[in-house]
Structure formats: structure tokens, C-alpha cells
C-alpha atoms as a PDB file:
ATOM      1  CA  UNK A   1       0.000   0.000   0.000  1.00  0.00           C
ATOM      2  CA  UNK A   2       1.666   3.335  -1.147  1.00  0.00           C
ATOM      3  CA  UNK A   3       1.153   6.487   0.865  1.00  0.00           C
ATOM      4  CA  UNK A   4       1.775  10.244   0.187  1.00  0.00           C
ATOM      5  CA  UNK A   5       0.865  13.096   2.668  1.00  0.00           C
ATOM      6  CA  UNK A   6       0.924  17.095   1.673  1.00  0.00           C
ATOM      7  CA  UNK A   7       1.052  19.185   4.856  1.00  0.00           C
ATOM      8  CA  UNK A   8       0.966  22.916   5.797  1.00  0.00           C
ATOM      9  CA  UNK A   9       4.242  22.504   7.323  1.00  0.00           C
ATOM     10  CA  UNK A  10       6.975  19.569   9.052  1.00  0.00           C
ATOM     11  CA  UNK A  11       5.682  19.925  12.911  1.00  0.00           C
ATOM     12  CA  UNK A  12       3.197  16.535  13.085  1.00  0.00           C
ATOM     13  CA  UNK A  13       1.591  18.629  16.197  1.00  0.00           C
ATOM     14  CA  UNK A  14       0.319  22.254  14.689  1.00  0.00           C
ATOM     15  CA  UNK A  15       0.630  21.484  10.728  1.00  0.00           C
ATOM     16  CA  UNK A  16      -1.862  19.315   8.835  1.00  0.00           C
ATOM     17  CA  UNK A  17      -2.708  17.213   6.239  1.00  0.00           C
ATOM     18  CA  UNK A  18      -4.175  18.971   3.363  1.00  0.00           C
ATOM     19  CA  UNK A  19      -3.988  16.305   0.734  1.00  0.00           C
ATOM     20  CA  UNK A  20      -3.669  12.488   0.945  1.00  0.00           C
ATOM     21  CA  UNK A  21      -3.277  10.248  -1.630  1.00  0.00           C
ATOM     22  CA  UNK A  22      -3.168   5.789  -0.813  1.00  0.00           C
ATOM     23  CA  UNK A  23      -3.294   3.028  -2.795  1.00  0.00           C
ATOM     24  CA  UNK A  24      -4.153  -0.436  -1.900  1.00  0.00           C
ATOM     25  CA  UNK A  25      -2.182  -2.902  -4.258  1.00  0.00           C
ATOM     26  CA  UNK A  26      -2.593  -6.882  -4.738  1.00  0.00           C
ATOM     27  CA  UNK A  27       0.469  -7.523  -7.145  1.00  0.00           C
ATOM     28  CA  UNK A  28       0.137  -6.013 -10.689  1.00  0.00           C
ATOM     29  CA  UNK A  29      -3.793  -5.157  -9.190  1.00  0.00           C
ATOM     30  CA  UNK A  30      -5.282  -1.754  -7.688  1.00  0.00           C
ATOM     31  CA  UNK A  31      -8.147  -3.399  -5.148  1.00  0.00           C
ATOM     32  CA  UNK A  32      -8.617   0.490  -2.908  1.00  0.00           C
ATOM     33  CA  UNK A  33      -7.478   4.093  -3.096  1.00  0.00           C
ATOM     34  CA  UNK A  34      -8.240   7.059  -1.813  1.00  0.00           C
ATOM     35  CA  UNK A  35      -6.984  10.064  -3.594  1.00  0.00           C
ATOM     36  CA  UNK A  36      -8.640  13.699  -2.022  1.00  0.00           C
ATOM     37  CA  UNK A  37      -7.601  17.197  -0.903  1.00  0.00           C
ATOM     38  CA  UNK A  38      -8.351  17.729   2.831  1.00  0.00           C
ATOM     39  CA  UNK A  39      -9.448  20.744   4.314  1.00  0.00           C
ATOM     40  CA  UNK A  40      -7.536  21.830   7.834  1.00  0.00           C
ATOM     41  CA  UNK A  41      -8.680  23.233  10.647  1.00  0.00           C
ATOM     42  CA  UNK A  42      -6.837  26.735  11.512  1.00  0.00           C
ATOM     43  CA  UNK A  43      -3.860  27.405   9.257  1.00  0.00           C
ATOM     44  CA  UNK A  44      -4.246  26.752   5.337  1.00  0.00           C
ATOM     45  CA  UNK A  45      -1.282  28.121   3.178  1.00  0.00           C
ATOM     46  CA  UNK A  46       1.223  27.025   5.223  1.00  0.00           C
ATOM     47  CA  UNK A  47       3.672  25.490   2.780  1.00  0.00           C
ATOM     48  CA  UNK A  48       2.030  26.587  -0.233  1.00  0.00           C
ATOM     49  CA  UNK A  49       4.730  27.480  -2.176  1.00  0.00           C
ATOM     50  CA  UNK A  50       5.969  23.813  -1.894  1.00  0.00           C
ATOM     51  CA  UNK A  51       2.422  22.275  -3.344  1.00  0.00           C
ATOM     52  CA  UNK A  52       0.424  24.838  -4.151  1.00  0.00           C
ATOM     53  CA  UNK A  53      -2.614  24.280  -2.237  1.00  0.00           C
ATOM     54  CA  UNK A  54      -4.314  27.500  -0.629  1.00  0.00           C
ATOM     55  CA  UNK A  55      -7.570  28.636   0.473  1.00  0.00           C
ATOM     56  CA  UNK A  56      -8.800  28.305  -2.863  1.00  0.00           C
ATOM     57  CA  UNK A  57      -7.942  24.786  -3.724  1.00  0.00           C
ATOM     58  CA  UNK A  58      -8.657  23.857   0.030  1.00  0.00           C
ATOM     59  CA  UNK A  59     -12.558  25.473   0.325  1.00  0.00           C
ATOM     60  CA  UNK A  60     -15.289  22.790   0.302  1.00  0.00           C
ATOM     61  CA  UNK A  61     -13.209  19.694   0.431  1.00  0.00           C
ATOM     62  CA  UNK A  62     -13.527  17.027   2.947  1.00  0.00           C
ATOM     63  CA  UNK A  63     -11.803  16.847   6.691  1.00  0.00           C
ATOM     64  CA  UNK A  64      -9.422  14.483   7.771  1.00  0.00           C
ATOM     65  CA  UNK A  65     -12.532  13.420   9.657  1.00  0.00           C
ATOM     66  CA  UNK A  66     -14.685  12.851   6.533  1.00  0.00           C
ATOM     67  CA  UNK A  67     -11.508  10.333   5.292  1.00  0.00           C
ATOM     68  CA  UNK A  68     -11.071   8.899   8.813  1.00  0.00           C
ATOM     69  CA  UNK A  69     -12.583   5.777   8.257  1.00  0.00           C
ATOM     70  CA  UNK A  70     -11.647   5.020   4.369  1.00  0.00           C
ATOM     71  CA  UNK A  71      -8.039   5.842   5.122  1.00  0.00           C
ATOM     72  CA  UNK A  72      -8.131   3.188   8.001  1.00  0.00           C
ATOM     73  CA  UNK A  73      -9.883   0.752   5.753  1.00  0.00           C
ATOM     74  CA  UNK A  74      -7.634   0.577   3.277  1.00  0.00           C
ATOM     75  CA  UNK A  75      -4.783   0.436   6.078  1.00  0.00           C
ATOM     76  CA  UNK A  76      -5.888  -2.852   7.591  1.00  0.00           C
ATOM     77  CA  UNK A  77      -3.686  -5.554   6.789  1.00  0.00           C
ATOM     78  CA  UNK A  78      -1.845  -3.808   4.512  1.00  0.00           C
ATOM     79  CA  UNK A  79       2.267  -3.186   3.962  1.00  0.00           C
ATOM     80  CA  UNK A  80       2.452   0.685   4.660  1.00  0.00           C
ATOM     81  CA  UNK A  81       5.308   1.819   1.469  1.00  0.00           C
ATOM     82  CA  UNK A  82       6.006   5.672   1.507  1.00  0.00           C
ATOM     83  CA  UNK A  83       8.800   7.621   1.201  1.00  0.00           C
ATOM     84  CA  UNK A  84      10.567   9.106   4.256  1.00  0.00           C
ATOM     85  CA  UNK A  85       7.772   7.177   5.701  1.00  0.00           C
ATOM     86  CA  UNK A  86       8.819   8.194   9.195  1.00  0.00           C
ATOM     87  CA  UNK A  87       6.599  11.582   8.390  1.00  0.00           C
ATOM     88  CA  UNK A  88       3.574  10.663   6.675  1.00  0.00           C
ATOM     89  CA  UNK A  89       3.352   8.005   9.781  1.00  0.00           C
ATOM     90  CA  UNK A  90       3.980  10.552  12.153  1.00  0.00           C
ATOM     91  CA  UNK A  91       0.787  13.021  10.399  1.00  0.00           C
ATOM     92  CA  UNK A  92      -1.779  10.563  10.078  1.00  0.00           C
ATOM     93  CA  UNK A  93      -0.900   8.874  13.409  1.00  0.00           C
ATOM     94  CA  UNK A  94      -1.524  13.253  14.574  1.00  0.00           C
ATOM     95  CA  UNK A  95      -4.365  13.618  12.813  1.00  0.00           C
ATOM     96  CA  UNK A  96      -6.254  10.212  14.126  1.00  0.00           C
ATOM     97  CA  UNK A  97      -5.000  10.996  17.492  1.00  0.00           C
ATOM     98  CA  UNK A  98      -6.926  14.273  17.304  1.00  0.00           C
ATOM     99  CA  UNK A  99     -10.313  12.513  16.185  1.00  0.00           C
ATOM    100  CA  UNK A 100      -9.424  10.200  19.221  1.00  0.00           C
ATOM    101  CA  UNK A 101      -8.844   7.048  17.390  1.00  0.00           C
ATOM    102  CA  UNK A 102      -6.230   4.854  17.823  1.00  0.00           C
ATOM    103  CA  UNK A 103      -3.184   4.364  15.253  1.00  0.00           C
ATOM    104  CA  UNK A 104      -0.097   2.152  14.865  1.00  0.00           C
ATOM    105  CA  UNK A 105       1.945   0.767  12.042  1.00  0.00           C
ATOM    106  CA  UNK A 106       4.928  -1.017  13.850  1.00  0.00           C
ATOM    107  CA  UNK A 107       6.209  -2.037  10.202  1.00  0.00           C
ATOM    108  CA  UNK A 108       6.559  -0.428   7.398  1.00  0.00           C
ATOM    109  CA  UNK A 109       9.069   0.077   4.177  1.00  0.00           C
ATOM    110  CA  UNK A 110      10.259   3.348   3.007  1.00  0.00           C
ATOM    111  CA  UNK A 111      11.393   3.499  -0.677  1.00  0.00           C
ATOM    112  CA  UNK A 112      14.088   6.354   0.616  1.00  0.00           C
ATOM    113  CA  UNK A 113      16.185   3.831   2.796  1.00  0.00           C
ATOM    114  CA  UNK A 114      15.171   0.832   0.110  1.00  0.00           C
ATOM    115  CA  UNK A 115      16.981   3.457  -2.525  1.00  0.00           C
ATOM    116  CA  UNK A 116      20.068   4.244  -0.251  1.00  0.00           C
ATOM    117  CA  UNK A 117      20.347   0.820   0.256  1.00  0.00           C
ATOM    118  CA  UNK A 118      20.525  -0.610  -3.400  1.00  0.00           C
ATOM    119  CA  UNK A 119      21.592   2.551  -4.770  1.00  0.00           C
ATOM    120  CA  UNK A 120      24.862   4.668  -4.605  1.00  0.00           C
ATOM    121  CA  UNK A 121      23.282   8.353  -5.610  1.00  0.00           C
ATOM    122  CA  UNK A 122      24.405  11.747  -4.580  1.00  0.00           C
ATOM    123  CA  UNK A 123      20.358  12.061  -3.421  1.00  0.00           C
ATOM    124  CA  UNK A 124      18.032   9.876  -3.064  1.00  0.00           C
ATOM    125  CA  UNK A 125      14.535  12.672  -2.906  1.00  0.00           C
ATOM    126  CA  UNK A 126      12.370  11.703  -5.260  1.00  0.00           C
ATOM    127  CA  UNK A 127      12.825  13.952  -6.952  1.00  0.00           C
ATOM    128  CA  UNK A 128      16.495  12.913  -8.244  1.00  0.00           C
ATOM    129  CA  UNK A 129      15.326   9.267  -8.136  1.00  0.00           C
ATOM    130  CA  UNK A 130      12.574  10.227 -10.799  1.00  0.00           C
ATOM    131  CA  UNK A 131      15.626  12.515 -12.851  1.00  0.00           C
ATOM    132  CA  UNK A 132      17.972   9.144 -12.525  1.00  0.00           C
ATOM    133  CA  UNK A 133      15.401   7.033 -14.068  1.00  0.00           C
ATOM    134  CA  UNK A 134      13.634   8.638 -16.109  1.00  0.00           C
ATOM    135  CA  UNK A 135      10.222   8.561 -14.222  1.00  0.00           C
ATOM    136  CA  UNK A 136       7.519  10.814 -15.324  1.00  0.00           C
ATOM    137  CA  UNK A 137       6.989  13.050 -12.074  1.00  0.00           C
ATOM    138  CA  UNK A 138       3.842  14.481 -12.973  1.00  0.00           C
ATOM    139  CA  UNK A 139       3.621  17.488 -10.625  1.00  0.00           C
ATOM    140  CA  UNK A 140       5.833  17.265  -7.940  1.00  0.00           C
ATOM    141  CA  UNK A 141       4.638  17.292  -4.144  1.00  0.00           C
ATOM    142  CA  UNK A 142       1.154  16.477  -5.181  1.00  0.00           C
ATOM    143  CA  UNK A 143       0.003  13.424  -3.361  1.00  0.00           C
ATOM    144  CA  UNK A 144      -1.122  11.168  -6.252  1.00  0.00           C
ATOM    145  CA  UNK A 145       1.872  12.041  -8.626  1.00  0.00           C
ATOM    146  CA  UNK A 146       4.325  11.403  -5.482  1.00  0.00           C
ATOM    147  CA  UNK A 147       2.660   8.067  -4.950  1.00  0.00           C
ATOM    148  CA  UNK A 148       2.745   6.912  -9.246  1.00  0.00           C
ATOM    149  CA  UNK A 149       6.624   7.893  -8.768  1.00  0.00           C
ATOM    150  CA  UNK A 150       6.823   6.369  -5.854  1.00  0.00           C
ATOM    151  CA  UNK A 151       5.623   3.037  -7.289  1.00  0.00           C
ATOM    152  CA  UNK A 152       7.998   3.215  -9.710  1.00  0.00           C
ATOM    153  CA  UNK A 153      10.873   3.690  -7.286  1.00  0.00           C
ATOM    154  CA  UNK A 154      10.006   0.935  -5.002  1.00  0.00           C
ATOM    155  CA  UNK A 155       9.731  -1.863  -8.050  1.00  0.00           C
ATOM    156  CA  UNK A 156      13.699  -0.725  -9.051  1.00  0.00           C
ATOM    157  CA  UNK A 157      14.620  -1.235  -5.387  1.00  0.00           C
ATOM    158  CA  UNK A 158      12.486  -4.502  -5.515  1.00  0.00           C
ATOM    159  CA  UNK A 159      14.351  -5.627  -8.624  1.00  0.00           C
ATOM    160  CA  UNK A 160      17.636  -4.589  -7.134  1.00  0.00           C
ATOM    161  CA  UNK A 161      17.183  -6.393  -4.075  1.00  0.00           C
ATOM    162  CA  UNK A 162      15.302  -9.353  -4.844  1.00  0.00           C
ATOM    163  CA  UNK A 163      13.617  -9.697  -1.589  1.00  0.00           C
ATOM    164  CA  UNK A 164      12.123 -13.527  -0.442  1.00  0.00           C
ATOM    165  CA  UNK A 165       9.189 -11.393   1.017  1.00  0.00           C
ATOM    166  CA  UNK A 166       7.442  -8.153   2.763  1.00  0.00           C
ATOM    167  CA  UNK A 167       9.511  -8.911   6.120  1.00  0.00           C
ATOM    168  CA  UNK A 168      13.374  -9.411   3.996  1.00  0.00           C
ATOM    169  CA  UNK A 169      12.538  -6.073   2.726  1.00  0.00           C
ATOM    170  CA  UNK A 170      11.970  -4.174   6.126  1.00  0.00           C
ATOM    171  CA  UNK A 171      14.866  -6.062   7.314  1.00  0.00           C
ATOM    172  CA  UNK A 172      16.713  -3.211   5.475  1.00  0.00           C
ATOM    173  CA  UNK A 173      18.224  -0.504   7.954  1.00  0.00           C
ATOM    174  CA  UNK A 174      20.751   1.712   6.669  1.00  0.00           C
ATOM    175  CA  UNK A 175      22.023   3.229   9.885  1.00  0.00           C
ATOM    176  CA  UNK A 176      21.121   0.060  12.482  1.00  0.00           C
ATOM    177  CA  UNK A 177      23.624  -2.025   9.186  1.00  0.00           C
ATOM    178  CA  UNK A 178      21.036  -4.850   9.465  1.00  0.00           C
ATOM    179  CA  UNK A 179      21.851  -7.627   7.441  1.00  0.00           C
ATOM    180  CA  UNK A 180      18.609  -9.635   5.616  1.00  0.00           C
ATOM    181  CA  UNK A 181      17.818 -13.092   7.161  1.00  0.00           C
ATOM    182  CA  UNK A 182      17.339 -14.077   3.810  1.00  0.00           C
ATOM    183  CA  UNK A 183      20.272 -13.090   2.600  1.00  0.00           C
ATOM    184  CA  UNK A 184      22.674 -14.602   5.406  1.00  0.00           C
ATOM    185  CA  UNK A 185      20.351 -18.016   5.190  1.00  0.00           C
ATOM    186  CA  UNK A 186      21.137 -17.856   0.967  1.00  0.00           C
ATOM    187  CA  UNK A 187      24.892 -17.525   2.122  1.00  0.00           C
ATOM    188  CA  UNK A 188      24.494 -20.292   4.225  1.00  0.00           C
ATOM    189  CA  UNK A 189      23.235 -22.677   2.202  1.00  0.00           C
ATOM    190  CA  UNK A 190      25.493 -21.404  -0.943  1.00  0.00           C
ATOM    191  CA  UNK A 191      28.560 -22.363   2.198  1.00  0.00           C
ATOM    192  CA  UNK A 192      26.666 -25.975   2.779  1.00  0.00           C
ATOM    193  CA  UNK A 193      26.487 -26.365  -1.264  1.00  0.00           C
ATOM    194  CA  UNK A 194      30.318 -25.058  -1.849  1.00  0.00           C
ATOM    195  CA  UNK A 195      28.335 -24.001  -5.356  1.00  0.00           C
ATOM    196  CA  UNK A 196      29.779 -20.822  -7.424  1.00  0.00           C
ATOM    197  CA  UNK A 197      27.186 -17.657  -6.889  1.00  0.00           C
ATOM    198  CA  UNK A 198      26.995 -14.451  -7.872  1.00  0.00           C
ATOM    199  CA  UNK A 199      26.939 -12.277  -4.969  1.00  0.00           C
ATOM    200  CA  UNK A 200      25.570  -8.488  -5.807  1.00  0.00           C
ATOM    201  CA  UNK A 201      27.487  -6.183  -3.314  1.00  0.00           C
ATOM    202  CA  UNK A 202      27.066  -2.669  -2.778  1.00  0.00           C
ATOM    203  CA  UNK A 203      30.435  -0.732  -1.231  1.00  0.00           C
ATOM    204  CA  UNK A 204      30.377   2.092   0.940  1.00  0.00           C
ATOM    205  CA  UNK A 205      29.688   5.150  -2.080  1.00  0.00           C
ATOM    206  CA  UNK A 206      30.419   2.554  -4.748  1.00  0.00           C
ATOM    207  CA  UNK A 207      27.548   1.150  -7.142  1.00  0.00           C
ATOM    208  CA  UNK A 208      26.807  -2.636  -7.092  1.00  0.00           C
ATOM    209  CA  UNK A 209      29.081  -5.276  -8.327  1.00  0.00           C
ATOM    210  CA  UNK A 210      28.550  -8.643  -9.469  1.00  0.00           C
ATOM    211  CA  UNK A 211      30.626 -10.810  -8.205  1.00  0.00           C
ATOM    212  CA  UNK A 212      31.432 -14.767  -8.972  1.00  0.00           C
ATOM    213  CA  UNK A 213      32.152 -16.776  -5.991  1.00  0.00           C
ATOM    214  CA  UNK A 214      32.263 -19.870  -4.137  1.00  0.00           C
ATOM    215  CA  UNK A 215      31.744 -18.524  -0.277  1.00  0.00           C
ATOM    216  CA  UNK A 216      33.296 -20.696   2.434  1.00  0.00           C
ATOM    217  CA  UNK A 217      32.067 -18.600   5.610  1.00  0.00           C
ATOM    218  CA  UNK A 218      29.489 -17.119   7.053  1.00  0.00           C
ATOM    219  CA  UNK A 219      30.657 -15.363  10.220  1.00  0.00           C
ATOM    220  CA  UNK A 220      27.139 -14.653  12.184  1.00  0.00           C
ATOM    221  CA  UNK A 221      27.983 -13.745  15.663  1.00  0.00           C
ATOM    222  CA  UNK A 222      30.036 -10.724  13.992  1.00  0.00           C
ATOM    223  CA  UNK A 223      27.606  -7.846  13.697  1.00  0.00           C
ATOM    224  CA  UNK A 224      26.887  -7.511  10.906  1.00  0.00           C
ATOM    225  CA  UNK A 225      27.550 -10.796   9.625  1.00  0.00           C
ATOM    226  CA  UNK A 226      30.904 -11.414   7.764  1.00  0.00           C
ATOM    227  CA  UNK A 227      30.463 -13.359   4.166  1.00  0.00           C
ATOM    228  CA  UNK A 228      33.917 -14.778   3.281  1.00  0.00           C
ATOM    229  CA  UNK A 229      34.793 -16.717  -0.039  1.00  0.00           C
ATOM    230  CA  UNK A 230      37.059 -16.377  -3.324  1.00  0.00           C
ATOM    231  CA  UNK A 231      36.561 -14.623  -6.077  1.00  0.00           C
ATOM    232  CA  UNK A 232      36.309 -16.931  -9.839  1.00  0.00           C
ATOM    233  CA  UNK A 233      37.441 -17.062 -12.164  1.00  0.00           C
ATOM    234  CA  UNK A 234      41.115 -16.205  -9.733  1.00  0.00           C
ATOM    235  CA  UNK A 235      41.285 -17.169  -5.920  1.00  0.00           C
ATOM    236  CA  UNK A 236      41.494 -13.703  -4.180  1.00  0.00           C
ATOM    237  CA  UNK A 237      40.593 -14.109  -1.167  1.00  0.00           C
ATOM    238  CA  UNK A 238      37.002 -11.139   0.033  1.00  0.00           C
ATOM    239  CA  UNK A 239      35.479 -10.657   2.925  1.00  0.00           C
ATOM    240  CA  UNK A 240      31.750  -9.035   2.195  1.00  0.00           C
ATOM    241  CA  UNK A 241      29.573  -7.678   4.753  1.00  0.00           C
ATOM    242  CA  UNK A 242      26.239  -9.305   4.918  1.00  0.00           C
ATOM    243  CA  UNK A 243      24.288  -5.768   5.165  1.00  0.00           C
ATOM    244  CA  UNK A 244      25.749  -4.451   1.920  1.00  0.00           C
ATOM    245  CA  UNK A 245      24.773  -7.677  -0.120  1.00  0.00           C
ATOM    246  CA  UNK A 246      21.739  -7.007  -2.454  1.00  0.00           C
ATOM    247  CA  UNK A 247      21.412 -10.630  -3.715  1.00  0.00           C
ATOM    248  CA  UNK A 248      22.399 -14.095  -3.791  1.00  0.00           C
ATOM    249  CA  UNK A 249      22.040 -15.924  -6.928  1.00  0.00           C
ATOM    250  CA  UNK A 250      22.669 -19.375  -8.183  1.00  0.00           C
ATOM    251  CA  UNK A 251      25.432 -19.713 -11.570  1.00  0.00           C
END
């Protein structure tokens, strides 16, 4: 489920939403979405030089309160996906809290670290993501442009880093250097096998690399977990680190 939040400013307790835009995805298949302006209490052009939404767009459009209950409909169950997730969480979680209802999403994915992660950019906004790959970005900061982009975004991160499921990908933490279960399990078994693989590593600042291996170690208790083999078609000896390893594939 893809979210995208346009607020009146960055402080989750005085700004608010005024435009939301989610989408409720089964694979290749749209099953919900909600796509509305929302109409604040109080303050209305804060931040309108960023999206453009003033008292004019904003006059006779539904509350947060009108959306309440869509909005959580289409959250049940679902994998939140934004980007910078952190703040569209932290808005709708303020703006439910004001209509007194309760709010969590414990896990979620956020294209922005998913892009650092697979990535090596000079910025990873949207922004230069959609200049990088040539994504149509529609109008920028506009809730339902944001979220097609966004979409986009996430399925090159998703082909980059070939996740086993929802979980492998939130398993990716940039600053916590979290290595994937399923990677370190794939580097197991590839150890067990003694089997050439291509190993997809990402260095510190560097772009991936492909490289051909047999791996003879997984180190575990290290944290993060050490990956040692040799390089093919030579013998050189690497040591990877489990967090920067995109993918594990079979030769």
C-alpha cells in the first residue's frame, strides 16, 4: 500500500494534512485508493509554495474526519510503502490521534532507505530518483503524482534487491547495518552447497558489483555478519559484509 501526505508545514503537532493520496495494491492489481484534498482546521497556506494548495484549492473539500474511516480501511492488513515514511506516519498517526482514534503501524518500508540501500546516488529525494530514471513526475509534491513515482521507485529497489518477502525487505536498515535473514540463510546454504554464486554487493559510495564466488564462511555472531569466499574465475581471497549484499544468486 503506497502512501503520500501534503502538509501545511513539518511539525506533526500544529501542521496538517491537506492532501492524501493511498493506494491499496494486490500484485500487478489496484483493489482500494483514496486520492482527495483535505481541508484543515486553523492554518491553510502554510507550505504553499511547496504544493500549491491554498484557500482556494482547500474550500469545500472534505476533513481528515470525513476520510477517517476510508483511510483506516484501506490500512488494515496492509504493507504501509512511503517515502521518508517516518513523516507521513507521524501526520496521520496526529491527525487520528486528534479525532481520538487509535493508530499504529509497527512495520513499514520506506522506498528512501530501500533506494540508499541498493543505490549509490548523490540524493536519493524523489525527486532525483525520478531525474535518474527517467520517471515521469507528474507534478511534484502532489500526493497522487508522489505516490505513481513512488511506485515506480520501489519496483527498481524490488528488482535490485530481490527480496524472499514483505519482512526481507523491512529487514533493510541503513544506519542500524542490518543484514537480511534471507540473505545470510542464501549464504548459508550457498557455504553448505560449496556451489559458485553471484553475490551483488554494494560498497560504501560505490555502485553494485557482481561478483562470482564460491563462499566458504558465514561469520554470524560478527555484527553484521561477515560473508567470506574467493573470487572466480582467480582465488582472491574477500570478505563481504552481509548488510551491503543485495542478492544471492545461483550460476
Amino acid at each position: 500500500m503506497f502512501v503520500d501526505l501534503e502538509m501545511t508545514g513539518l511539525d506533526a503537532t500544529k501542521d496538517r494534512v491537506v492532501e492524501i493520496c493511498v493506494e491499496r495494491w494486490v500484485g500487478d492489481e489496484l483493489v482500494g485508493s483514496l486520492d482527495s484534498l483535505v481541508r484543515p482546521d486553523g492554518r491553510v497556506g502554510g507550505a504553499e509554495h511547496v504544493h500549491g494548495l491554498g484557500e482556494a484549492e482547500l474550500a469545500g473539500v472534505p476533513s481528515f474526519d470525513a476520510l477517517a474511516d476510508r483511510v483506516m480501511e484501506l490500512l488494515d492488513g496492509a504493507v504501509f510503502v512511503a517515502h521518508a515514511a517516518e513523516w507521513d506516519l507521524k501526520f496521520i498517526g496526529a491527525e487520528m490521534k486528534r479525532l481520538g482514534r487509535a493508530f499504529e503501524v509497527p512495520f513499514y518500508l520506506d522506498t528512501l532507505t530501500l533506494s540508499r540501500r541498493s543505490f549509490a546516488l548523490p540524493s536519493h529525494s524523489l525527486d532525483a530518483l525520478c531525474v535518474h530514471f527517467a520517471i515521469d513526475r507528474g507534478r511534484a509534491h502532489r500526493a497522487g503524482d508522489d505516490v505513481k513515482a513512488m511506485r515506480e521507485v520501489f519496483a527498481k529497489c524490488v528488482a535490485a534487491l530481490a527480496p524472499v518477502s514483505s519482512r526481507d525487505l523491512w529487514e533493510v536498515r541503513i544506519a542500524a547495518r542490518r543484514a537480511r535473514a534471507a540473505i545470510v540463510q542464501q549464504c548459508e546454504a550457498a557455504v553448505n552447497y560449496g556451489t559458485p554464486v553471484t553475490v551483488t554487493y554494494r560498497p560504501s559510495r560505490k555502485p553494485p558489483e557482481p561478483l562470482s564466488m564460491i563462499l566458504t564462511e558465514v561469520r554470524a555472531i560478527l555484527d553484521p555478519p561477515r560473508v567470506l569466499g574467493y573470487l572466480l574465475p582467480g582465488r582472491g581471497r574477500r570478505e563481504l559484509r552481509a548488510d551491503r549484499i543485495l542478492k544471492v544468486e545461483s550460476v
